[in-house]
PDB file of N, CA and C in Angstrom:
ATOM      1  N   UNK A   1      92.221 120.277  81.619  1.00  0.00           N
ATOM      2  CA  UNK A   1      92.501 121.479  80.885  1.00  0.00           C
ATOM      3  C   UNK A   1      93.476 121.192  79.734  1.00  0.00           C
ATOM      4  N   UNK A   2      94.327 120.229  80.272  1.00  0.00           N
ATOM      5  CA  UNK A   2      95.415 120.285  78.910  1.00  0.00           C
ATOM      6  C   UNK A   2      94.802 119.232  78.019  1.00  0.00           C
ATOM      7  N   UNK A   3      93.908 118.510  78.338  1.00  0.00           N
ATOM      8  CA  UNK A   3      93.235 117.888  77.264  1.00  0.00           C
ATOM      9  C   UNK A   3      92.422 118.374  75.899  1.00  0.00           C
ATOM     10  N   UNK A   4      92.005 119.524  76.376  1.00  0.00           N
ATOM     11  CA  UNK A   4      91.483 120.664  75.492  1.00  0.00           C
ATOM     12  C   UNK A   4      92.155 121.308  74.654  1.00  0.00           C
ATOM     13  N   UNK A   5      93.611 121.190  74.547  1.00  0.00           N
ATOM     14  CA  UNK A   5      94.233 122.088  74.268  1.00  0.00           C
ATOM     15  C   UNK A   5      94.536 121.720  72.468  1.00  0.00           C
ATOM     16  N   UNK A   6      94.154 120.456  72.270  1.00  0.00           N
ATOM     17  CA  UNK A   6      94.956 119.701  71.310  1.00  0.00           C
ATOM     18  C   UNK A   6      96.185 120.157  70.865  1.00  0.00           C
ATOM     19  N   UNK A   7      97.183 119.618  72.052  1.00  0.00           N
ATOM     20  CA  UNK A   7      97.726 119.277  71.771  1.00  0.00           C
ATOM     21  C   UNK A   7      98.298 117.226  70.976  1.00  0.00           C
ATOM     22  N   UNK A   8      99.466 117.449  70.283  1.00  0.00           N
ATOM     23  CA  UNK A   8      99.722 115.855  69.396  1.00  0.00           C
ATOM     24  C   UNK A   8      99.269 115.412  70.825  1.00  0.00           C
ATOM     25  N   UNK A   9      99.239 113.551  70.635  1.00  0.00           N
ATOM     26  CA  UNK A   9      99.327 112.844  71.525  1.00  0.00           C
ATOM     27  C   UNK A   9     100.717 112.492  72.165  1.00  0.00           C
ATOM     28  N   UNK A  10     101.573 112.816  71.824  1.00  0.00           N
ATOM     29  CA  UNK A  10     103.467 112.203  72.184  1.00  0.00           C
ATOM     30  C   UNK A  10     103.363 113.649  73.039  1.00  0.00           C
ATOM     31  N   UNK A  11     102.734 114.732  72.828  1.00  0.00           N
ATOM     32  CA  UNK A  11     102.896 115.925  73.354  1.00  0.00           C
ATOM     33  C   UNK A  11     102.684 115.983  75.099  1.00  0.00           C
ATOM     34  N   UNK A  12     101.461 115.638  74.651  1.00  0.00           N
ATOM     35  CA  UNK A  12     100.273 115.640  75.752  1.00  0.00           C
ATOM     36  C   UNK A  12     100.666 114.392  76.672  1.00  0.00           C
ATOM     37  N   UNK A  13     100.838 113.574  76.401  1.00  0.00           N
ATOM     38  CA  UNK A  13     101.618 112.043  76.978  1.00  0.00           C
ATOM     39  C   UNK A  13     102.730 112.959  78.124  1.00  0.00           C
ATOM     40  N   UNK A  14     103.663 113.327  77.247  1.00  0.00           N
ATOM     41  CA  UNK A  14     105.006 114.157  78.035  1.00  0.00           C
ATOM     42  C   UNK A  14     104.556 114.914  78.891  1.00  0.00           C
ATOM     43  N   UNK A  15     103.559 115.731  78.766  1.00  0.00           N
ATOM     44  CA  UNK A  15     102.700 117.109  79.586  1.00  0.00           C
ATOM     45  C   UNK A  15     101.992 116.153  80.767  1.00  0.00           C
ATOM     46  N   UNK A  16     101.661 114.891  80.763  1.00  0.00           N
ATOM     47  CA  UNK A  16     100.992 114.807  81.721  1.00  0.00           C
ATOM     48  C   UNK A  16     101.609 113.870  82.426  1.00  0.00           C
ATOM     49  N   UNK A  17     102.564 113.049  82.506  1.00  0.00           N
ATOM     50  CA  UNK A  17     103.683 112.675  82.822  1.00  0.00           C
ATOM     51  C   UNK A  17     104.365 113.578  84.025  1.00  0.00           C
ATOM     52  N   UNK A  18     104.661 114.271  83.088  1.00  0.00           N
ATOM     53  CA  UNK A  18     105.498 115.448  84.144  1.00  0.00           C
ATOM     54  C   UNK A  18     104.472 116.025  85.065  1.00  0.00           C
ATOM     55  N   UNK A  19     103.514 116.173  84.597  1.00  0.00           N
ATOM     56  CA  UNK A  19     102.128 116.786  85.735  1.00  0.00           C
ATOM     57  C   UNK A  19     102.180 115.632  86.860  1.00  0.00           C
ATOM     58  N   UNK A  20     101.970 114.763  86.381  1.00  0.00           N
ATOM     59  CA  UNK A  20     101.882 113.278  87.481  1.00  0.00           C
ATOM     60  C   UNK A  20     103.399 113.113  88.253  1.00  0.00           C
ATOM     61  N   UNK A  21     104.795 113.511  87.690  1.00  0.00           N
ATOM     62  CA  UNK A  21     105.778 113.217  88.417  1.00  0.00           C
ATOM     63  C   UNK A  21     105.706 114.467  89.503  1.00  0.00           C
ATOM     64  N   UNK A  22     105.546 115.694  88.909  1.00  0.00           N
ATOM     65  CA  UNK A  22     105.387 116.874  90.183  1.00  0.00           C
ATOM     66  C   UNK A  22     104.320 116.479  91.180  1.00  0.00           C
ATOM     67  N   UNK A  23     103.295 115.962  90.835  1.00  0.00           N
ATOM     68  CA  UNK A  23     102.274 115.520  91.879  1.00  0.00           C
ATOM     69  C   UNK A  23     102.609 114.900  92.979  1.00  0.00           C
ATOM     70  N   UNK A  24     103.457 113.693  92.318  1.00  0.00           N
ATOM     71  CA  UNK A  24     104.207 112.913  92.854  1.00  0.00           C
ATOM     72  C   UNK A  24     105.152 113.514  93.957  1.00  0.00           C
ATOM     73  N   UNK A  25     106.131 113.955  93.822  1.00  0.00           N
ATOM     74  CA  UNK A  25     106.941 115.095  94.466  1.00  0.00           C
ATOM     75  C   UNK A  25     106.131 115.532  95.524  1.00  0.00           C
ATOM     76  N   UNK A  26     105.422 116.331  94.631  1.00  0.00           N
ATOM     77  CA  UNK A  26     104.540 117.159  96.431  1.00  0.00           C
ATOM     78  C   UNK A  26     103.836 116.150  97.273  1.00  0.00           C
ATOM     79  N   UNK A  27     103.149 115.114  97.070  1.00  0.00           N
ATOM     80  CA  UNK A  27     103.037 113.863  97.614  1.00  0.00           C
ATOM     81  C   UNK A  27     103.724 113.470  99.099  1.00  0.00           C
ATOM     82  N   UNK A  28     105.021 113.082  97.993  1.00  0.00           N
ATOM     83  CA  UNK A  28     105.976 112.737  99.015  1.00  0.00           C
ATOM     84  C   UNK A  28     106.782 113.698  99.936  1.00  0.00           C
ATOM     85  N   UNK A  29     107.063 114.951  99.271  1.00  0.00           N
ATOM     86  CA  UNK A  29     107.874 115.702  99.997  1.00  0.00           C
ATOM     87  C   UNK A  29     106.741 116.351 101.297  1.00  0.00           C
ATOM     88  N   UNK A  30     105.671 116.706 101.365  1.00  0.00           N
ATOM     89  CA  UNK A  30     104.841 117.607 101.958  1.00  0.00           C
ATOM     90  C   UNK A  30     103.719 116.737 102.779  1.00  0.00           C
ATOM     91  N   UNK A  31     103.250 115.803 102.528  1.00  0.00           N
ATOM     92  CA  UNK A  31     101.928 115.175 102.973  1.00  0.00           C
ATOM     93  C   UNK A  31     102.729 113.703 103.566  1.00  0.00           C
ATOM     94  N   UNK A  32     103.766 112.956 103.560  1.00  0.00           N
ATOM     95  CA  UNK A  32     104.814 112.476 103.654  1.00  0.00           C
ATOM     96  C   UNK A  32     105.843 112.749 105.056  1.00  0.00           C
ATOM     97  N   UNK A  33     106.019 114.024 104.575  1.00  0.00           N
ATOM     98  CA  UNK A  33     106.995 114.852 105.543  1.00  0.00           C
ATOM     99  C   UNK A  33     108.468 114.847 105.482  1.00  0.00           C
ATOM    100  N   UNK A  34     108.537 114.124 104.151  1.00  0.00           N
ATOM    101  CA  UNK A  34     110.242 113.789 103.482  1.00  0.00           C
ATOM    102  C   UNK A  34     111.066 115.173 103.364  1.00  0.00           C
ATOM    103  N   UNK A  35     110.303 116.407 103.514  1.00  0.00           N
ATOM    104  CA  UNK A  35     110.897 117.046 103.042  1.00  0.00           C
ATOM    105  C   UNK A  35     111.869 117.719 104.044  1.00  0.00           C
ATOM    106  N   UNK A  36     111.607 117.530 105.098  1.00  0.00           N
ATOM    107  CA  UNK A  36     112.546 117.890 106.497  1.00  0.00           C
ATOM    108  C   UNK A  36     113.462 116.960 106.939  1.00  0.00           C
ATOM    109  N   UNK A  37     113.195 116.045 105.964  1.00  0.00           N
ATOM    110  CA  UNK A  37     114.404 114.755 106.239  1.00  0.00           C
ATOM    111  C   UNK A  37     115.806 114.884 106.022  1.00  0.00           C
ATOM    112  N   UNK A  38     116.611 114.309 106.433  1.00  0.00           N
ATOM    113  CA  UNK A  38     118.332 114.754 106.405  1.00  0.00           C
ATOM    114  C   UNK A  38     118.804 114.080 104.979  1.00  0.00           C
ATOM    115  N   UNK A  39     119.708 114.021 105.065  1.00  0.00           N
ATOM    116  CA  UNK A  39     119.722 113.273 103.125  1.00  0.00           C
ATOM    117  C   UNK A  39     120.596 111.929 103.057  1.00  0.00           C
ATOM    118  N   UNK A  40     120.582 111.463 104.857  1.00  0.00           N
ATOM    119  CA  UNK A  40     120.511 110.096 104.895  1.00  0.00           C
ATOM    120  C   UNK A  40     119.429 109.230 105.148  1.00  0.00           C
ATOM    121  N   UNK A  41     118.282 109.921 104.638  1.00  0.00           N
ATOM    122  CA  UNK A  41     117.258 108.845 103.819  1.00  0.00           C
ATOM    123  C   UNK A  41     117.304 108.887 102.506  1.00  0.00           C
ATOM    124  N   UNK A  42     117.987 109.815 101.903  1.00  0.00           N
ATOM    125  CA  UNK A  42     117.938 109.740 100.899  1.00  0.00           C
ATOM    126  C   UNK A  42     119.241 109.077 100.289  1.00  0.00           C
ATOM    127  N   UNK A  43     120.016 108.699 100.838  1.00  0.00           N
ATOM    128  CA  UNK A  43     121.343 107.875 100.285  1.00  0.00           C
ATOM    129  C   UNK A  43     121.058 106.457 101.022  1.00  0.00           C
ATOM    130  N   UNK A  44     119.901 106.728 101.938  1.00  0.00           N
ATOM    131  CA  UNK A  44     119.299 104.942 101.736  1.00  0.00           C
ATOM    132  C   UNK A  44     118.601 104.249 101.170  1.00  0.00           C
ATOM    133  N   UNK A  45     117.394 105.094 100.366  1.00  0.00           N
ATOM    134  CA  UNK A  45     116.468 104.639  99.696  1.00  0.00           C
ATOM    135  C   UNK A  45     116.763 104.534  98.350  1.00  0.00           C
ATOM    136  N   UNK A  46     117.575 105.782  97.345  1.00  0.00           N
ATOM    137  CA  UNK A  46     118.161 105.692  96.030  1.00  0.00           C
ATOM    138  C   UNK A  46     118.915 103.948  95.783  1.00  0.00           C
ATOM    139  N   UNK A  47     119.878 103.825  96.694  1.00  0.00           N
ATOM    140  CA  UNK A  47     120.707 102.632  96.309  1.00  0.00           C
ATOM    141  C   UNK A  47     119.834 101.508  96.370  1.00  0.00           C
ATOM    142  N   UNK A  48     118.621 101.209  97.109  1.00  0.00           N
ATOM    143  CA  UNK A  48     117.921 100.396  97.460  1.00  0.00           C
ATOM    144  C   UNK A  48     116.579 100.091  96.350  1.00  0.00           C
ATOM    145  N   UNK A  49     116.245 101.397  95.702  1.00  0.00           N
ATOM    146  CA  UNK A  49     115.470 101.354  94.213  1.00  0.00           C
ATOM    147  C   UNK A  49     115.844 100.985  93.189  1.00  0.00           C
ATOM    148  N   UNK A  50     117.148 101.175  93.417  1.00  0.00           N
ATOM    149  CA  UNK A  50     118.276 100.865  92.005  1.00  0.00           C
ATOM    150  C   UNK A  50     118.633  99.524  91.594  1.00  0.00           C
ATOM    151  N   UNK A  51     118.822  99.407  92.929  1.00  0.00           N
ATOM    152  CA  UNK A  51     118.868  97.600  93.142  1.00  0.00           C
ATOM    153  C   UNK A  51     117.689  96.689  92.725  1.00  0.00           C
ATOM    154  N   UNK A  52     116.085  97.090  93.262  1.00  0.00           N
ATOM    155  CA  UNK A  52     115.176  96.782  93.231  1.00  0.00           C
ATOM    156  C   UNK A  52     115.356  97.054  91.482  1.00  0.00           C
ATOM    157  N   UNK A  53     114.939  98.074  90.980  1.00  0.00           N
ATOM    158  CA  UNK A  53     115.247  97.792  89.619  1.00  0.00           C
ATOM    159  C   UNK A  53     115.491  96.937  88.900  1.00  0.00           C
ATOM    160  N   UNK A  54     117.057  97.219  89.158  1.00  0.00           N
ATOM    161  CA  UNK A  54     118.349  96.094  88.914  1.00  0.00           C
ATOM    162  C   UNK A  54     117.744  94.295  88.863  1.00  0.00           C
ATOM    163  N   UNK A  55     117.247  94.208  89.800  1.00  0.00           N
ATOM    164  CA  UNK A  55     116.831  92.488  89.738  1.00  0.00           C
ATOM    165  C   UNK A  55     115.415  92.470  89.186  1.00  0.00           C
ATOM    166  N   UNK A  56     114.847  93.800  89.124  1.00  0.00           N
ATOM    167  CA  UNK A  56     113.301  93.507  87.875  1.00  0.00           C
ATOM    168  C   UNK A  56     113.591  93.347  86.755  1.00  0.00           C
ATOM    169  N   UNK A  57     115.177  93.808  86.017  1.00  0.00           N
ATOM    170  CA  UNK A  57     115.451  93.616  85.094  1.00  0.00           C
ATOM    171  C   UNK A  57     115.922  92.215  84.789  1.00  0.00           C
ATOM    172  N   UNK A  58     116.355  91.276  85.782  1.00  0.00           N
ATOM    173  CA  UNK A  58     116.977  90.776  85.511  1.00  0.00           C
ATOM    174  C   UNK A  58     115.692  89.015  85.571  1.00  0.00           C
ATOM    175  N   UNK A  59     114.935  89.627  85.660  1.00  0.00           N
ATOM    176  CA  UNK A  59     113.737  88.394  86.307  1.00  0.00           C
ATOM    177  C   UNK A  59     112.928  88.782  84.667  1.00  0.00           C
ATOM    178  N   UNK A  60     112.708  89.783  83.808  1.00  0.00           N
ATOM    179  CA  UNK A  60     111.949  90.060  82.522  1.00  0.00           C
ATOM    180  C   UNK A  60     112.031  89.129  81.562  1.00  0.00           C
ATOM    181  N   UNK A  61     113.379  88.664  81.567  1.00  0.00           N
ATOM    182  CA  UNK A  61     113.549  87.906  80.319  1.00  0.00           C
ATOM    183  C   UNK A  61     113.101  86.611  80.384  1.00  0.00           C
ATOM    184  N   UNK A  62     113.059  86.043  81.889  1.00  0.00           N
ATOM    185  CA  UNK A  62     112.338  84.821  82.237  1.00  0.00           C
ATOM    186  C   UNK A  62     111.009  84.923  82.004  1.00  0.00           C
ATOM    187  N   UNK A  63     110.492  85.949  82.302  1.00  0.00           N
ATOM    188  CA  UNK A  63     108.906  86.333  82.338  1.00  0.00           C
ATOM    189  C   UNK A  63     108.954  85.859  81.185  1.00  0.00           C
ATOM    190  N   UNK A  64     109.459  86.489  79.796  1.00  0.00           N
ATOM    191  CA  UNK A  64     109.192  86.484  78.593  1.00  0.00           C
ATOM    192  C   UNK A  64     109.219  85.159  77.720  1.00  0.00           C
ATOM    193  N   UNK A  65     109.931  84.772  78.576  1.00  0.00           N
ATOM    194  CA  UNK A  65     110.102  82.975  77.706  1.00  0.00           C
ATOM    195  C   UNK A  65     109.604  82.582  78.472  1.00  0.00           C
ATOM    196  N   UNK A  66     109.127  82.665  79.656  1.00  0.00           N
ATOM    197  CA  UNK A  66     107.580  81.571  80.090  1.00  0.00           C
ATOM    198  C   UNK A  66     106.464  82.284  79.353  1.00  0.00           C
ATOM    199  N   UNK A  67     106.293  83.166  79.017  1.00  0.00           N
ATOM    200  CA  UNK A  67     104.925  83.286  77.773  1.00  0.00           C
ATOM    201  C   UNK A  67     105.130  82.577  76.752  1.00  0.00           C
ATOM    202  N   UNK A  68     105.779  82.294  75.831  1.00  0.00           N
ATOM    203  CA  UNK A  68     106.323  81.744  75.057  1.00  0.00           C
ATOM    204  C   UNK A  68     105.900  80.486  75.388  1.00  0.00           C
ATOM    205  N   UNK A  69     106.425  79.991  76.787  1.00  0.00           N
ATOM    206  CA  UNK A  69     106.605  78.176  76.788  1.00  0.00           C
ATOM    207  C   UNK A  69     107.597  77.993  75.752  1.00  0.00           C
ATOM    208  N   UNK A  70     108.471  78.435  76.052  1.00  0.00           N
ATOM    209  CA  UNK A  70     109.908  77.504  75.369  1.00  0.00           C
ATOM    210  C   UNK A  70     111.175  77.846  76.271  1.00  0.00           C
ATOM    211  N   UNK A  71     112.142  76.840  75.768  1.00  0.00           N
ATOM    212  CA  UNK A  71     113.158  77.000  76.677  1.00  0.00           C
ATOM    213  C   UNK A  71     114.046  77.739  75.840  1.00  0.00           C
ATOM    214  N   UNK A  72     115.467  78.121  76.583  1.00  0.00           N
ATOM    215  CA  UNK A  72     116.234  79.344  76.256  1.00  0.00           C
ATOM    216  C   UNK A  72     116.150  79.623  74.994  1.00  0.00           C
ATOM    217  N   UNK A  73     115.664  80.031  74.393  1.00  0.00           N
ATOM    218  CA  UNK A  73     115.590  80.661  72.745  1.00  0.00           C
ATOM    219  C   UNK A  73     117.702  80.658  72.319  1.00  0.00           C
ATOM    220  N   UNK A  74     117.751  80.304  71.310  1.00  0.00           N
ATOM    221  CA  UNK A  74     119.263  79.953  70.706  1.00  0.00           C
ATOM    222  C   UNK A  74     119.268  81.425  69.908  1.00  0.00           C
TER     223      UNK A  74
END
């Protein structure tokens, strides 16, 4: 439906994004069953994504200079 709408593309990108993160949400909270959970799963799993993050960031730049094939760029 919102494809029809023409809306820009940066528009529509944002619109369906957010459609996909609420999806997401009900996903997890309802079909899941997260949502009756106490909110020490949730002060276990946040610090534990963050982290996970945290070391994807930190592994990218290697990625990027093994495409390359060169060593540490100066």
């Amino acid at each position: 439906m919102l494809a029809y709408q023409h809306f820009s593309p940066g528009m529509l990108l944002g619109l369906l994004l957010a459609l996909a993160l609420c999806s997401a949400t009900l996903a997890l909270r309802y079909f899941m069953h997260l949502a009756q959970e106490t909110r020490g799963l949730f002060w276990a799993l946040i610090p534990a994504a963050i982290f996970v993050l945290l070391m994807m960031n930190m592994s990218w730049s290697d990625s990027l200079r093994l495409l390359h094939m060169r060593p540490f760029a100066h």
